[in-house]
ModelCIF file with pLDDT and N, C-alpha, C, O atoms, coordinates in Angstrom:
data_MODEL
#
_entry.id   MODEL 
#
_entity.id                         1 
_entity.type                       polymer 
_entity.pdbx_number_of_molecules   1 
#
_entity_poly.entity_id                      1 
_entity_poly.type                           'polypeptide(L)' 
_entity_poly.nstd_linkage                   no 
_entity_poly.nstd_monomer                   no 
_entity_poly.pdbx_seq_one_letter_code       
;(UNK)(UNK)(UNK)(UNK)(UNK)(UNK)(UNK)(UNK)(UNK)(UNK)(UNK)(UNK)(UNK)(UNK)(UNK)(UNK)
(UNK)(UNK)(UNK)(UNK)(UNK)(UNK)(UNK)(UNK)(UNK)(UNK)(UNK)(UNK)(UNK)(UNK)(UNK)(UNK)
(UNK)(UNK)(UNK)(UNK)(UNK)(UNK)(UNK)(UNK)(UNK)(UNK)(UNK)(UNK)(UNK)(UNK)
;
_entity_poly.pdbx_seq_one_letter_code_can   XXXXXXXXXXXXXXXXXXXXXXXXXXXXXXXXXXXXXXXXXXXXXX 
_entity_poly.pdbx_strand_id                 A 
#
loop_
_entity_poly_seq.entity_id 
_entity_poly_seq.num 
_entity_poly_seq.mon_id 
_entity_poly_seq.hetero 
1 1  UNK n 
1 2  UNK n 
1 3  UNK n 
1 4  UNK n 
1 5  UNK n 
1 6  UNK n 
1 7  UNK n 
1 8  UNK n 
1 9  UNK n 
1 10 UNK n 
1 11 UNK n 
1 12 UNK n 
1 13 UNK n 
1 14 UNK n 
1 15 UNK n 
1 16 UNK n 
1 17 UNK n 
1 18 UNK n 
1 19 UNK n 
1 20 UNK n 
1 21 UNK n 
1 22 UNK n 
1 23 UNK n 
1 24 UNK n 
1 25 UNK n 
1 26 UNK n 
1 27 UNK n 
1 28 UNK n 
1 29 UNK n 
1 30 UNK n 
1 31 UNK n 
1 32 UNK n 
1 33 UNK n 
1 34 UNK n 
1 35 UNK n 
1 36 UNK n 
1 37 UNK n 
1 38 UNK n 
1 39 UNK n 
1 40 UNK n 
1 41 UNK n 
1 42 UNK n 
1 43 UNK n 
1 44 UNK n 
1 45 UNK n 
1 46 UNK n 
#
_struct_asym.id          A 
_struct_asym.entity_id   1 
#
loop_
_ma_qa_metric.id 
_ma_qa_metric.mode 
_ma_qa_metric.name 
_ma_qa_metric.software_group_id 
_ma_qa_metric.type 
1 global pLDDT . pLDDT 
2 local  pLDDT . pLDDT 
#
_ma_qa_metric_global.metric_id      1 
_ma_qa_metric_global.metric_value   88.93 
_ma_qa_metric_global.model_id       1 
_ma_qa_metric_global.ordinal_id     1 
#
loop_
_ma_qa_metric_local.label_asym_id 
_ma_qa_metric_local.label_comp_id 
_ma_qa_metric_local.label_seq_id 
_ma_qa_metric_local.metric_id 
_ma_qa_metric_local.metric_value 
_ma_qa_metric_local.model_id 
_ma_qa_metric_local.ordinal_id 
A UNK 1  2 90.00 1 1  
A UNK 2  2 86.00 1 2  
A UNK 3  2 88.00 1 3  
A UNK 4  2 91.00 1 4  
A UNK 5  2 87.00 1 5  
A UNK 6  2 88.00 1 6  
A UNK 7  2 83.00 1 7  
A UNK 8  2 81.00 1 8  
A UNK 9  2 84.00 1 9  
A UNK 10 2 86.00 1 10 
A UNK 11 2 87.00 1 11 
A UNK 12 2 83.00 1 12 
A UNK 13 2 86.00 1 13 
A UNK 14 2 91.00 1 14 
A UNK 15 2 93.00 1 15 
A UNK 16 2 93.00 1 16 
A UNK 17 2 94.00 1 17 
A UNK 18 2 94.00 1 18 
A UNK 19 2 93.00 1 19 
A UNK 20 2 90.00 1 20 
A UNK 21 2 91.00 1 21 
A UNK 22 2 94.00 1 22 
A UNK 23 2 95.00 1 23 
A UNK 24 2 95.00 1 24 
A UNK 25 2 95.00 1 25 
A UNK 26 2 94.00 1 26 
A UNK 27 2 92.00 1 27 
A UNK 28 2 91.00 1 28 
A UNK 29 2 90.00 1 29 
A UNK 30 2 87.00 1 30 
A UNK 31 2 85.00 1 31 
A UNK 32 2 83.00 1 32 
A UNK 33 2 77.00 1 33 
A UNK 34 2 77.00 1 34 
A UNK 35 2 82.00 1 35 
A UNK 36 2 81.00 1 36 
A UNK 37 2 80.00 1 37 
A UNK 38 2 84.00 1 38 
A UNK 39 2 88.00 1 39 
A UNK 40 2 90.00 1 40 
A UNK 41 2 93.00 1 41 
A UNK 42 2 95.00 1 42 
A UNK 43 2 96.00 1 43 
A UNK 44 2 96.00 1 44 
A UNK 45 2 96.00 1 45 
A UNK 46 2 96.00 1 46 
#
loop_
_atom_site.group_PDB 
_atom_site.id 
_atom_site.type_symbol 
_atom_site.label_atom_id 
_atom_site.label_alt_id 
_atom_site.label_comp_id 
_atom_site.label_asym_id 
_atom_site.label_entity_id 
_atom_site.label_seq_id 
_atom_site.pdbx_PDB_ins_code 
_atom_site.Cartn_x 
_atom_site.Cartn_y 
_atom_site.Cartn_z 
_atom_site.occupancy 
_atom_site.B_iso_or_equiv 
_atom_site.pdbx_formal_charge 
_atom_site.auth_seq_id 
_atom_site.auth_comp_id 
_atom_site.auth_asym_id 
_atom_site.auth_atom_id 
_atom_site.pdbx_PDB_model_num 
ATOM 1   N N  . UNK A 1 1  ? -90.103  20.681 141.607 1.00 90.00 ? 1  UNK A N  1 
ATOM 2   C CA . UNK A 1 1  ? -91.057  20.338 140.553 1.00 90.00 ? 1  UNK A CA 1 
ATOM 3   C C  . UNK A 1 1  ? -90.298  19.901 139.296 1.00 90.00 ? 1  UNK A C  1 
ATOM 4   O O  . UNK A 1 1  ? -89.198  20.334 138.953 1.00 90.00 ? 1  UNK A O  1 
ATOM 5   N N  . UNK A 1 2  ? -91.043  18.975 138.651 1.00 86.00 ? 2  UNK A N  1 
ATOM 6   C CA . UNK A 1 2  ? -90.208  18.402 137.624 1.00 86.00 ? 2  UNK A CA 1 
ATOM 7   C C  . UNK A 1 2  ? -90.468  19.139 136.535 1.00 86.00 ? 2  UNK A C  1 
ATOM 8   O O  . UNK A 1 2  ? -89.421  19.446 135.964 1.00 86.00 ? 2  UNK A O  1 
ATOM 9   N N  . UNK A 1 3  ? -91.661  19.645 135.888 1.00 88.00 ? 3  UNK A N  1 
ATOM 10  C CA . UNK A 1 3  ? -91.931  20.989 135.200 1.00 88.00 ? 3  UNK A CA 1 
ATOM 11  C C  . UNK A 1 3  ? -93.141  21.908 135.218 1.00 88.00 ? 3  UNK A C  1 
ATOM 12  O O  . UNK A 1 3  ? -94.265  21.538 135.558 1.00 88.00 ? 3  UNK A O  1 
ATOM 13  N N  . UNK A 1 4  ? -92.814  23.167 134.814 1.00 91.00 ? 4  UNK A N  1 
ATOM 14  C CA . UNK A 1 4  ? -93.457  24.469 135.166 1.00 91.00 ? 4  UNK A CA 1 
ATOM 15  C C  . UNK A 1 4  ? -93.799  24.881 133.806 1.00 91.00 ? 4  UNK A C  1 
ATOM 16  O O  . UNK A 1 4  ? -93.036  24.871 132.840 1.00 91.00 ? 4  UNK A O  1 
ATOM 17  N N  . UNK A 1 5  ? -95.380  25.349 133.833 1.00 87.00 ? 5  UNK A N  1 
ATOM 18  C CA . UNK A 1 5  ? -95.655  26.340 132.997 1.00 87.00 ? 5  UNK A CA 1 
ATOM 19  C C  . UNK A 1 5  ? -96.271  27.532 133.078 1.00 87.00 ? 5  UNK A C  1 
ATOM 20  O O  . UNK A 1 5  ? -97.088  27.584 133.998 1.00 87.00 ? 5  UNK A O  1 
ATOM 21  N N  . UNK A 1 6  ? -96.145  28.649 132.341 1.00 88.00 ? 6  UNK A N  1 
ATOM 22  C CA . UNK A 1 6  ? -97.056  29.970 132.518 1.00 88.00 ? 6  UNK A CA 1 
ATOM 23  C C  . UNK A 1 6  ? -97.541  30.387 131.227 1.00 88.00 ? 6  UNK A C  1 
ATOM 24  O O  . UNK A 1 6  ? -96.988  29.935 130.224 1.00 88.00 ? 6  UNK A O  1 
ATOM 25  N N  . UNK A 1 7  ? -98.464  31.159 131.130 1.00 83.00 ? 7  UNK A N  1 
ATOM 26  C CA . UNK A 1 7  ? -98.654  32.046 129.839 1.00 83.00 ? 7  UNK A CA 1 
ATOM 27  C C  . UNK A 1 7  ? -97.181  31.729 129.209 1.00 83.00 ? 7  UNK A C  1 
ATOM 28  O O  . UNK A 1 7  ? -96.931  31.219 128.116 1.00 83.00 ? 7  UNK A O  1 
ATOM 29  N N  . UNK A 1 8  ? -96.518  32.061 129.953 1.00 81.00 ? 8  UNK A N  1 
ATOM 30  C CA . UNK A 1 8  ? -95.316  32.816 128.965 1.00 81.00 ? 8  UNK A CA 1 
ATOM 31  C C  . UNK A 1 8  ? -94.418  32.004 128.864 1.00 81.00 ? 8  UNK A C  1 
ATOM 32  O O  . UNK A 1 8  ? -93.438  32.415 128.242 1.00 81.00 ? 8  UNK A O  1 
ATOM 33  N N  . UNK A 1 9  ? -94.364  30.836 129.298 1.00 84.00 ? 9  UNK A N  1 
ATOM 34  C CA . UNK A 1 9  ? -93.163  29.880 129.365 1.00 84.00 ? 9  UNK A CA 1 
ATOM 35  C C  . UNK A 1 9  ? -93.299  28.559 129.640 1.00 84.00 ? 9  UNK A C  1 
ATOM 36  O O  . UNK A 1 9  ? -94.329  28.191 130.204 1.00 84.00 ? 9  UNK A O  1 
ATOM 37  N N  . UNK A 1 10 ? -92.403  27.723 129.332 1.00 86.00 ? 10 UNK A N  1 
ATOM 38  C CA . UNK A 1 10 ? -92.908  25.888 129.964 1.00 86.00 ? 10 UNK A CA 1 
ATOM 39  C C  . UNK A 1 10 ? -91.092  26.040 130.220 1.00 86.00 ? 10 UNK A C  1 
ATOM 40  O O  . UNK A 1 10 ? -90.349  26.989 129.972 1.00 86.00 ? 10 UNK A O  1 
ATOM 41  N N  . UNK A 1 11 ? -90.727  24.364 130.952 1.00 87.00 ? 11 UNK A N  1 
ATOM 42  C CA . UNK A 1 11 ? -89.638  24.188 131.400 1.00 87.00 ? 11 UNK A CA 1 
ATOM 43  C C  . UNK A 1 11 ? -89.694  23.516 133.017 1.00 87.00 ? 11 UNK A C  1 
ATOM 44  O O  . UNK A 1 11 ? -90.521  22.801 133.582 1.00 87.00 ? 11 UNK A O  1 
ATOM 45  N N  . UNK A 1 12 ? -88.220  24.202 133.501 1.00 83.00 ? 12 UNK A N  1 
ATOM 46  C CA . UNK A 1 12 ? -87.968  23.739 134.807 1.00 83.00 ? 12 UNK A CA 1 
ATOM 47  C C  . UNK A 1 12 ? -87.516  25.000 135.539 1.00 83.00 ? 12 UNK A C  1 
ATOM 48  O O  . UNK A 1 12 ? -87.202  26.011 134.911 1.00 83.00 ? 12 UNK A O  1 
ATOM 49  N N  . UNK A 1 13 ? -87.482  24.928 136.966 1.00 86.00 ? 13 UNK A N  1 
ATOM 50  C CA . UNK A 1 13 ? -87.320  25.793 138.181 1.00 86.00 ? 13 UNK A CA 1 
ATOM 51  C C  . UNK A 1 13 ? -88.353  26.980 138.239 1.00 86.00 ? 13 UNK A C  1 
ATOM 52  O O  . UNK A 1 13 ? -89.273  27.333 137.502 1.00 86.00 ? 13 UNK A O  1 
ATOM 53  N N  . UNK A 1 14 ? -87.883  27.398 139.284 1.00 91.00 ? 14 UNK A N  1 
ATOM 54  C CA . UNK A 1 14 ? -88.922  28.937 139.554 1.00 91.00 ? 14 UNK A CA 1 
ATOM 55  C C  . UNK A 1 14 ? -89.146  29.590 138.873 1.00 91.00 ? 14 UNK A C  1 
ATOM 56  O O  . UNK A 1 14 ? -88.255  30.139 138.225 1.00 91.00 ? 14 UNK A O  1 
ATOM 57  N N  . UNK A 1 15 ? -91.048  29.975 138.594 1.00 93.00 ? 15 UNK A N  1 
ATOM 58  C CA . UNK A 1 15 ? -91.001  31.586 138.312 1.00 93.00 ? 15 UNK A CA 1 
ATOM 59  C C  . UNK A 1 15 ? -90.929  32.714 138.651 1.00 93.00 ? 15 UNK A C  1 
ATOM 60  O O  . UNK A 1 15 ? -91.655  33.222 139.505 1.00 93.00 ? 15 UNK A O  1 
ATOM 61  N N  . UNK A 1 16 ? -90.105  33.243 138.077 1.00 93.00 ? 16 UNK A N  1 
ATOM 62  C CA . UNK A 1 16 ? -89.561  34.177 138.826 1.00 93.00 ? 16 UNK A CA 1 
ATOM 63  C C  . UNK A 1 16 ? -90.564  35.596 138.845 1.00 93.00 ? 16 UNK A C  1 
ATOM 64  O O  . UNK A 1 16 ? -90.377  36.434 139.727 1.00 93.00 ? 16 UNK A O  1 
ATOM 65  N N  . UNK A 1 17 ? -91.527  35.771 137.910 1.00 94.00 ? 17 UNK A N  1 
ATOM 66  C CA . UNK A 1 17 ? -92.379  36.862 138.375 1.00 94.00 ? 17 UNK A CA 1 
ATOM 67  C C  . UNK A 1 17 ? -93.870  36.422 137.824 1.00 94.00 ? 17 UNK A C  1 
ATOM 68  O O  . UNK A 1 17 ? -94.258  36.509 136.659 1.00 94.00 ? 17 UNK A O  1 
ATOM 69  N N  . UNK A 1 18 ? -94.548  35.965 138.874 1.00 94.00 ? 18 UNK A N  1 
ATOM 70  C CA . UNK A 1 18 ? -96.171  35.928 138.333 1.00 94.00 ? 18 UNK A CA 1 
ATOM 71  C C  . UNK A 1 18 ? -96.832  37.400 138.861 1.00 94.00 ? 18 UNK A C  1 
ATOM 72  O O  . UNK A 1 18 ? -96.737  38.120 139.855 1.00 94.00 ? 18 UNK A O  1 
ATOM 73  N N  . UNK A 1 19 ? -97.638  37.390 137.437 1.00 93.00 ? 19 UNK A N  1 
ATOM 74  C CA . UNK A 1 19 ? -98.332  38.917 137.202 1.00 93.00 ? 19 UNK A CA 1 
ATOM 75  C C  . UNK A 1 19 ? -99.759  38.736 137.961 1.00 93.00 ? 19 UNK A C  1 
ATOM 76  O O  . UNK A 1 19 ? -100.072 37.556 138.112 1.00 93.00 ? 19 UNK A O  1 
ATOM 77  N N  . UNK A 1 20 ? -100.564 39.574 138.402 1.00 90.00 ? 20 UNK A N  1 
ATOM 78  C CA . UNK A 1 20 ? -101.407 39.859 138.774 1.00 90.00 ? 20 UNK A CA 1 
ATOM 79  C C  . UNK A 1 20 ? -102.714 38.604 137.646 1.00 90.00 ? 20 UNK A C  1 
ATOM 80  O O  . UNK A 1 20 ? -102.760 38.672 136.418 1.00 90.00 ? 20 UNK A O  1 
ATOM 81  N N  . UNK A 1 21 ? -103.323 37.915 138.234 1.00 91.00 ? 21 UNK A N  1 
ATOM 82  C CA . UNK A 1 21 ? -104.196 37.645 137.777 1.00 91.00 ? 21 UNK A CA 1 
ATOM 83  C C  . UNK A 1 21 ? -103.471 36.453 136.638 1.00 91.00 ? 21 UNK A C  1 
ATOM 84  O O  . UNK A 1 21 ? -103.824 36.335 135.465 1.00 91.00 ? 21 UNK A O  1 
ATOM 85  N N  . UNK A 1 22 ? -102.518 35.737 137.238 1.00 94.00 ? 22 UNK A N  1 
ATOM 86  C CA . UNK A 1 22 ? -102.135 34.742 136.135 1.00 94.00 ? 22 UNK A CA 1 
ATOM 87  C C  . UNK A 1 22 ? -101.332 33.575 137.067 1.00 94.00 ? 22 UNK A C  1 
ATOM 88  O O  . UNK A 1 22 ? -101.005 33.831 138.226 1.00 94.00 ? 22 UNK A O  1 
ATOM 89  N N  . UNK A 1 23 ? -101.052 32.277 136.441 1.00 95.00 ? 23 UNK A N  1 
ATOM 90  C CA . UNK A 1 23 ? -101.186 31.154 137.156 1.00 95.00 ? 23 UNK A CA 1 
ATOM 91  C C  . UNK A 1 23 ? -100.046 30.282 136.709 1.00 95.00 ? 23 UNK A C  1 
ATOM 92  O O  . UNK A 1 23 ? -99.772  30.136 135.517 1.00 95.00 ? 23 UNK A O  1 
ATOM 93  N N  . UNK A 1 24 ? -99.533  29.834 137.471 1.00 95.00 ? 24 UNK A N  1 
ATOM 94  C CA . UNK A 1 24 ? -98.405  29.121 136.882 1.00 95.00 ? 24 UNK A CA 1 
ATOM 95  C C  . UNK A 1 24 ? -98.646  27.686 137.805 1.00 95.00 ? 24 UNK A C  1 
ATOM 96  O O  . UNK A 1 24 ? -98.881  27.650 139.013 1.00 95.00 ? 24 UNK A O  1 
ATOM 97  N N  . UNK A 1 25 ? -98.456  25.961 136.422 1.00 95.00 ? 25 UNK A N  1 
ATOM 98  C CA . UNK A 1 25 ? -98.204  24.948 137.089 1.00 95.00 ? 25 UNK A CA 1 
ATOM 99  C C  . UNK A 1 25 ? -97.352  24.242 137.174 1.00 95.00 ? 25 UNK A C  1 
ATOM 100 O O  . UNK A 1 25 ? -96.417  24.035 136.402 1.00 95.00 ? 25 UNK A O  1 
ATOM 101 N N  . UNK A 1 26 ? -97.607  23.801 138.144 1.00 94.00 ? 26 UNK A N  1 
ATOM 102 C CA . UNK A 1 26 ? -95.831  23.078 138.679 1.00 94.00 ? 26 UNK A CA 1 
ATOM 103 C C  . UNK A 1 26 ? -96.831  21.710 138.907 1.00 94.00 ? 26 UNK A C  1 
ATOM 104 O O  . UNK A 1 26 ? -97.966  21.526 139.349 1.00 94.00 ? 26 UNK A O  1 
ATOM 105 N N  . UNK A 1 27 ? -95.284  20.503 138.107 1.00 92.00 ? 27 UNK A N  1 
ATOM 106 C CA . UNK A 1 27 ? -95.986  19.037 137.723 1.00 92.00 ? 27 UNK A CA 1 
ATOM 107 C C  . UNK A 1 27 ? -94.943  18.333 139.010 1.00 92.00 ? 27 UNK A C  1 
ATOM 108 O O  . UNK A 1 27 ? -93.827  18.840 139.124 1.00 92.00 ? 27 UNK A O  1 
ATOM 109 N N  . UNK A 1 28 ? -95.233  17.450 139.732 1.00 91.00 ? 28 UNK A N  1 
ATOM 110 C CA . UNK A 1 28 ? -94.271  16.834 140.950 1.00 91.00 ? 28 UNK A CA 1 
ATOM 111 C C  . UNK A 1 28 ? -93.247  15.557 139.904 1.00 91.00 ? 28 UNK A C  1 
ATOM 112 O O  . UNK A 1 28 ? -93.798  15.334 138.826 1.00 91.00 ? 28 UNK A O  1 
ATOM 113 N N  . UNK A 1 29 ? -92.390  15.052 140.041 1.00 90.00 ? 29 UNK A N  1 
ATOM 114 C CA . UNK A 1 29 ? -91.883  14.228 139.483 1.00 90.00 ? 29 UNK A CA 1 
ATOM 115 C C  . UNK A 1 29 ? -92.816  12.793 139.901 1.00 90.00 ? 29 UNK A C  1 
ATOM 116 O O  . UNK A 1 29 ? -93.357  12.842 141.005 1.00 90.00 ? 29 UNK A O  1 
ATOM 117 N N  . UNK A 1 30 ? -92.977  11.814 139.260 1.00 87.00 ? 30 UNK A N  1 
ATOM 118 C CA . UNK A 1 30 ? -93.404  10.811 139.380 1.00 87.00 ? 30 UNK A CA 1 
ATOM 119 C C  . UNK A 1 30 ? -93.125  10.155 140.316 1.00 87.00 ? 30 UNK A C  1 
ATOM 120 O O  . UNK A 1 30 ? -91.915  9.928  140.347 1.00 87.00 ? 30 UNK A O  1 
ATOM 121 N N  . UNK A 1 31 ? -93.865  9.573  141.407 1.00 85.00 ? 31 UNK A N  1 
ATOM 122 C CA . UNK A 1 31 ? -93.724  9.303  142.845 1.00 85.00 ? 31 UNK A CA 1 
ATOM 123 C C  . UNK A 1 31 ? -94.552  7.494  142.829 1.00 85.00 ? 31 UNK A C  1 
ATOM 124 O O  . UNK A 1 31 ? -95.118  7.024  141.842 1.00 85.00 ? 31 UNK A O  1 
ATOM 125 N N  . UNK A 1 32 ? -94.412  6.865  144.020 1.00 83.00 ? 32 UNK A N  1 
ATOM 126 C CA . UNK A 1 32 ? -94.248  5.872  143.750 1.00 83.00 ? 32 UNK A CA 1 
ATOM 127 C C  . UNK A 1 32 ? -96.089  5.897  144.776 1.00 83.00 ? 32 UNK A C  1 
ATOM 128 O O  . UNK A 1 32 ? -95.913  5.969  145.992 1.00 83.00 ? 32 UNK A O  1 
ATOM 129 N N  . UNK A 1 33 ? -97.458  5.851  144.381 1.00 77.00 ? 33 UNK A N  1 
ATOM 130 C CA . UNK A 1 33 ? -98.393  5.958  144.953 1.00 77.00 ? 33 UNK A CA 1 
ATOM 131 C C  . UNK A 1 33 ? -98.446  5.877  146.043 1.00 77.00 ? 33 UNK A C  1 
ATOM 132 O O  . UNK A 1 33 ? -99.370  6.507  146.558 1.00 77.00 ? 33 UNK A O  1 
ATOM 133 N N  . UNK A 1 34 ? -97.694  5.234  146.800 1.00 77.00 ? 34 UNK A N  1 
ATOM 134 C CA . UNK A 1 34 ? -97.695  5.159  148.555 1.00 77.00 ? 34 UNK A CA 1 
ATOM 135 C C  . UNK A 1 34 ? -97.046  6.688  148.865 1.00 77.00 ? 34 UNK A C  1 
ATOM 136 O O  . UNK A 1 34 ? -97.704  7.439  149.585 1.00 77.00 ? 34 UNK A O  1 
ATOM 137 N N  . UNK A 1 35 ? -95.703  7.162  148.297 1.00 82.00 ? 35 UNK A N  1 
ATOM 138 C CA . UNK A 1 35 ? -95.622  8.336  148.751 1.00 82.00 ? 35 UNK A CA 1 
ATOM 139 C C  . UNK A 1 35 ? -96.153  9.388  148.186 1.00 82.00 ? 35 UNK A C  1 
ATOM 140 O O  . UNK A 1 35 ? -95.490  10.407 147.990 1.00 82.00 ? 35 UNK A O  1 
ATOM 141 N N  . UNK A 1 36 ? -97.104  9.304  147.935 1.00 81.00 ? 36 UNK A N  1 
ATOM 142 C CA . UNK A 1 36 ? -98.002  10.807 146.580 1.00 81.00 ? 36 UNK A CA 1 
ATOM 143 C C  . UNK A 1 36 ? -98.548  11.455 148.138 1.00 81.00 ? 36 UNK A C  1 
ATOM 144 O O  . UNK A 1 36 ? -98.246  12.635 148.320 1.00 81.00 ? 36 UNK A O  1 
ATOM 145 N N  . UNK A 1 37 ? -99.328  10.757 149.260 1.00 80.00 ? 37 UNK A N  1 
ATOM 146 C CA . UNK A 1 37 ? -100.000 11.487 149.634 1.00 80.00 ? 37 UNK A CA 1 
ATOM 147 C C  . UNK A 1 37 ? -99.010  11.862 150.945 1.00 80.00 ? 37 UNK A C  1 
ATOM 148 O O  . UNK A 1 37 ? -99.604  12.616 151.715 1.00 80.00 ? 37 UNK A O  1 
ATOM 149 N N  . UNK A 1 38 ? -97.946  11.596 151.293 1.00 84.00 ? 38 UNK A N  1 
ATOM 150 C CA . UNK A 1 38 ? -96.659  12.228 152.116 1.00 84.00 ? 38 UNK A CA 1 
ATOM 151 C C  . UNK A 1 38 ? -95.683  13.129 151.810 1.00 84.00 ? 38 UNK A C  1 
ATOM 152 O O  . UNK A 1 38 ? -94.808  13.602 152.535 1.00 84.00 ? 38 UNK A O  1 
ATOM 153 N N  . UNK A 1 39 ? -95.958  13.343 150.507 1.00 88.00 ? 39 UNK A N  1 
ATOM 154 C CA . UNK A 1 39 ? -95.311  14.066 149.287 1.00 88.00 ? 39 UNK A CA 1 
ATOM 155 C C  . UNK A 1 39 ? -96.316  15.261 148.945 1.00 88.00 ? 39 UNK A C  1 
ATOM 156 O O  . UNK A 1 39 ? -96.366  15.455 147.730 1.00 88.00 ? 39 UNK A O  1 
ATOM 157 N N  . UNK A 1 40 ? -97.153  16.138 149.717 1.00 90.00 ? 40 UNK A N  1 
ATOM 158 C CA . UNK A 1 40 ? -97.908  16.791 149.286 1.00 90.00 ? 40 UNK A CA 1 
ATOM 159 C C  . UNK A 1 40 ? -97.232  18.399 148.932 1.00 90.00 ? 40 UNK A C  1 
ATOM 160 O O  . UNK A 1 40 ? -96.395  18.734 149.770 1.00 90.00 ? 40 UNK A O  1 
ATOM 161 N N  . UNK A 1 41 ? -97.442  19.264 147.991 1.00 93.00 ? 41 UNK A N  1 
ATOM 162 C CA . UNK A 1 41 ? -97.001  20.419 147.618 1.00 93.00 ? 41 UNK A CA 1 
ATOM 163 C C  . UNK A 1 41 ? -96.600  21.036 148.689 1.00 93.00 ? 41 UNK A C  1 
ATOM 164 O O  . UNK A 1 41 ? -97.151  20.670 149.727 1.00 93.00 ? 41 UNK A O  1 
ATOM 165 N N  . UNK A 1 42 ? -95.577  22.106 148.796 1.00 95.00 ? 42 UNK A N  1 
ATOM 166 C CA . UNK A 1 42 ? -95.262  23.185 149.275 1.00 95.00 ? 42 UNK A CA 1 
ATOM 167 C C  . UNK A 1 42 ? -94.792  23.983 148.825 1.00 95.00 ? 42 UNK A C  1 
ATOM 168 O O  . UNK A 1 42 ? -93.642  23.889 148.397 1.00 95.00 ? 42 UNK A O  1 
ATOM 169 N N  . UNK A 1 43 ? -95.807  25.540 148.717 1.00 96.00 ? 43 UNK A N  1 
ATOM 170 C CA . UNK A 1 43 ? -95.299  26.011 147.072 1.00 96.00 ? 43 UNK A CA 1 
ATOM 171 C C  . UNK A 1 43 ? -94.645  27.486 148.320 1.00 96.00 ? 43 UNK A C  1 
ATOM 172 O O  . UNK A 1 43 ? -95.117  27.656 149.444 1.00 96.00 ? 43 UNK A O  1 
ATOM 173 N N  . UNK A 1 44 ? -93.509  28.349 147.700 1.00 96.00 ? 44 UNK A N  1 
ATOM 174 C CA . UNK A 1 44 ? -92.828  29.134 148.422 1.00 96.00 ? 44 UNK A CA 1 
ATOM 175 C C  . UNK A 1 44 ? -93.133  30.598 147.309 1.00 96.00 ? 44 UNK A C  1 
ATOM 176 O O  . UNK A 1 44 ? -92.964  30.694 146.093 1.00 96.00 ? 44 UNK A O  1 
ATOM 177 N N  . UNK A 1 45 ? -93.546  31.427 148.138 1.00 96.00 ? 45 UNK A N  1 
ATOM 178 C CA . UNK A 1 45 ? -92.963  32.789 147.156 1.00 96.00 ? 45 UNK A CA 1 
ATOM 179 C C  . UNK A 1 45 ? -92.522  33.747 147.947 1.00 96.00 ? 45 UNK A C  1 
ATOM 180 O O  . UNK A 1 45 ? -92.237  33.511 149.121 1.00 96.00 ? 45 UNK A O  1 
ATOM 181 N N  . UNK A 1 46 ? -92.399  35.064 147.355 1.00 96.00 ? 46 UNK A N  1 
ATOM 182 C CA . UNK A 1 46 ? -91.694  36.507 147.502 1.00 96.00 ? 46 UNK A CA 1 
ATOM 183 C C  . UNK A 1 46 ? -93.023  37.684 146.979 1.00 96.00 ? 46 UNK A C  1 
ATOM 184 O O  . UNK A 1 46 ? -92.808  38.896 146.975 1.00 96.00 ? 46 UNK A O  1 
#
């Protein structure tokens, strides 16, 4: 992801702890419309 935000933070890479009941977004880097929809999210956690 090219950038991330939470309550508590904006920037780049993982968050490293989402709390109960809170949401963090992740923006894709700018893709060229033919690959947006081959390029779809895969979000990983712990």
């Amino acid at each position: 992801s090219q950038w991330v935000s939470t309550d508590h933070r904006a920037g780049g890479g993982p968050v490293r702890v989402l709390s109960r009941t809170r949401s963090a977004t992740f923006d894709s880097p700018r893709l060229e419309p033919a690959r947006l929809t081959s390029s779809r999210p895969i979000v990983r956690f712990r």
